[in-house]
Protein backbone atom coordinates (compact mmCIF):
# COMPACT_ATOMS: atom_id res chain seq x y z
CA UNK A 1 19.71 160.38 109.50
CA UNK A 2 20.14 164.04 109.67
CA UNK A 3 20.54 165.69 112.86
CA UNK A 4 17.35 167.99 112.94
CA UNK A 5 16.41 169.80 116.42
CA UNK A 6 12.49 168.70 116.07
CA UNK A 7 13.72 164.84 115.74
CA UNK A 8 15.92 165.36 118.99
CA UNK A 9 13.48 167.37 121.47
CA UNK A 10 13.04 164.38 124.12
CA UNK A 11 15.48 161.52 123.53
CA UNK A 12 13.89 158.57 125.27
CA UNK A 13 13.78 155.14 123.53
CA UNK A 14 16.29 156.41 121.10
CA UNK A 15 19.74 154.31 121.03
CA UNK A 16 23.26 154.11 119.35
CA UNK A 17 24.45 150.88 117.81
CA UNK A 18 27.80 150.39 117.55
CA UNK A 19 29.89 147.31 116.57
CA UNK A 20 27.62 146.01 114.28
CA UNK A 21 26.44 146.82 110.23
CA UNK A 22 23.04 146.01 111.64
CA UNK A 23 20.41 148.60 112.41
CA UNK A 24 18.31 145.76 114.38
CA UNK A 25 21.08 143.29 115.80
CA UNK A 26 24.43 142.67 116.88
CA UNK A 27 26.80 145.21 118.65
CA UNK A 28 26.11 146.72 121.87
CA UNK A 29 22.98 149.32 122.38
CA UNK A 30 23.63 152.74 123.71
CA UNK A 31 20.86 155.65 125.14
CA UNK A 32 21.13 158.86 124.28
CA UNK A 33 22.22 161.02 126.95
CA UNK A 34 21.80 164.11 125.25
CA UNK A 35 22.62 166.06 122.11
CA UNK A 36 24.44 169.54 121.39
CA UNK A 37 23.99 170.94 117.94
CA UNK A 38 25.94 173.36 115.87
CA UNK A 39 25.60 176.41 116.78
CA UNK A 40 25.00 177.58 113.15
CA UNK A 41 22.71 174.85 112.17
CA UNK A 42 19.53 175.59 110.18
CA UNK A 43 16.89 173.04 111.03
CA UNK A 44 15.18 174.28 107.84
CA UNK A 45 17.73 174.02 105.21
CA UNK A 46 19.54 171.19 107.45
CA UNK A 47 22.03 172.86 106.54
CA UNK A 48 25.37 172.40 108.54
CA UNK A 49 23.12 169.53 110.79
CA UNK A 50 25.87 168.02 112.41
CA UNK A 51 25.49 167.69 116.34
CA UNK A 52 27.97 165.99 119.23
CA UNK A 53 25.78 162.85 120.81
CA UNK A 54 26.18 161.90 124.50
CA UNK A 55 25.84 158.44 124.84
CA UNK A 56 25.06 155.96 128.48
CA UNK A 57 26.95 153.92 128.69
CA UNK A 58 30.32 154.88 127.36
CA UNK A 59 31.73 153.20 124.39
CA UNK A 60 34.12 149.96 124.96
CA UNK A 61 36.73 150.50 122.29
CA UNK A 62 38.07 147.08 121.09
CA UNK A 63 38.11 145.11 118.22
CA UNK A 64 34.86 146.20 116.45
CA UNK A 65 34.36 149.58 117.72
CA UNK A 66 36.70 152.26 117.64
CA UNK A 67 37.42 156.01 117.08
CA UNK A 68 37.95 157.36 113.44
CA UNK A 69 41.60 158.98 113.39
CA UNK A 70 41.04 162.50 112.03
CA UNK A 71 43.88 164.15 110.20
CA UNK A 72 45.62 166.73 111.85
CA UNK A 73 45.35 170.50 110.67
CA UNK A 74 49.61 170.36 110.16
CA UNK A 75 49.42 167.57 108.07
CA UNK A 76 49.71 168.05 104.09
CA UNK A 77 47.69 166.32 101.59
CA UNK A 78 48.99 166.05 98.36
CA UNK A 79 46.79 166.75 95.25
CA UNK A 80 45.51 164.07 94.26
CA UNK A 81 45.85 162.15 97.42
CA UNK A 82 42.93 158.88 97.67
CA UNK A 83 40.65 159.90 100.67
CA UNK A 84 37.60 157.76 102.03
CA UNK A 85 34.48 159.36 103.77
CA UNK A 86 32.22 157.27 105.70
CA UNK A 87 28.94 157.81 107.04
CA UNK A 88 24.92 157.10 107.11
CA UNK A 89 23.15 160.13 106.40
């Protein structure tokens, strides 16, 4: 899903999944609380569509749900290096 401003306008009945592969089951459902775009994003192109989602309730972290670590800017990668990317989009 890509994050375009039109699809976004008034969030109700839309929800989060998380803790599941499942678009339909499993996991625990989350509302949408609200959504701030990129500043720079171009709902035409969709280019740069990448937004910061406010969810109700809060995550639980545990077992089956949890934050990606992110690599910090002082940290070197070496040419070469394997590197995963995850995502639906």
């Amino acid at each position: 899903m890509c994050c375009r401003e039109q699809d976004y306008k008034g969030t109700c009945g839309l929800y989060i999944r998380v803790g599941s592969s499942s678009f339909q089951s499993g996991g625990t459902k989350h509302d949408i609380a609200g959504v701030i775009y990129y500043p720079q994003m171009n709902s035409s192109t969709l280019r740069m569509d990448i937004a910061v989602i406010k969810v109700y309730p809060d995550f639980e972290l545990g077992e089956s749900v949890m934050p990606v670590p992110l690599q910090s800017q002082d940290d070197e990668v070496a040419p070469g290096t394997l590197a995963y990317s995850l995502g639906w989009g």
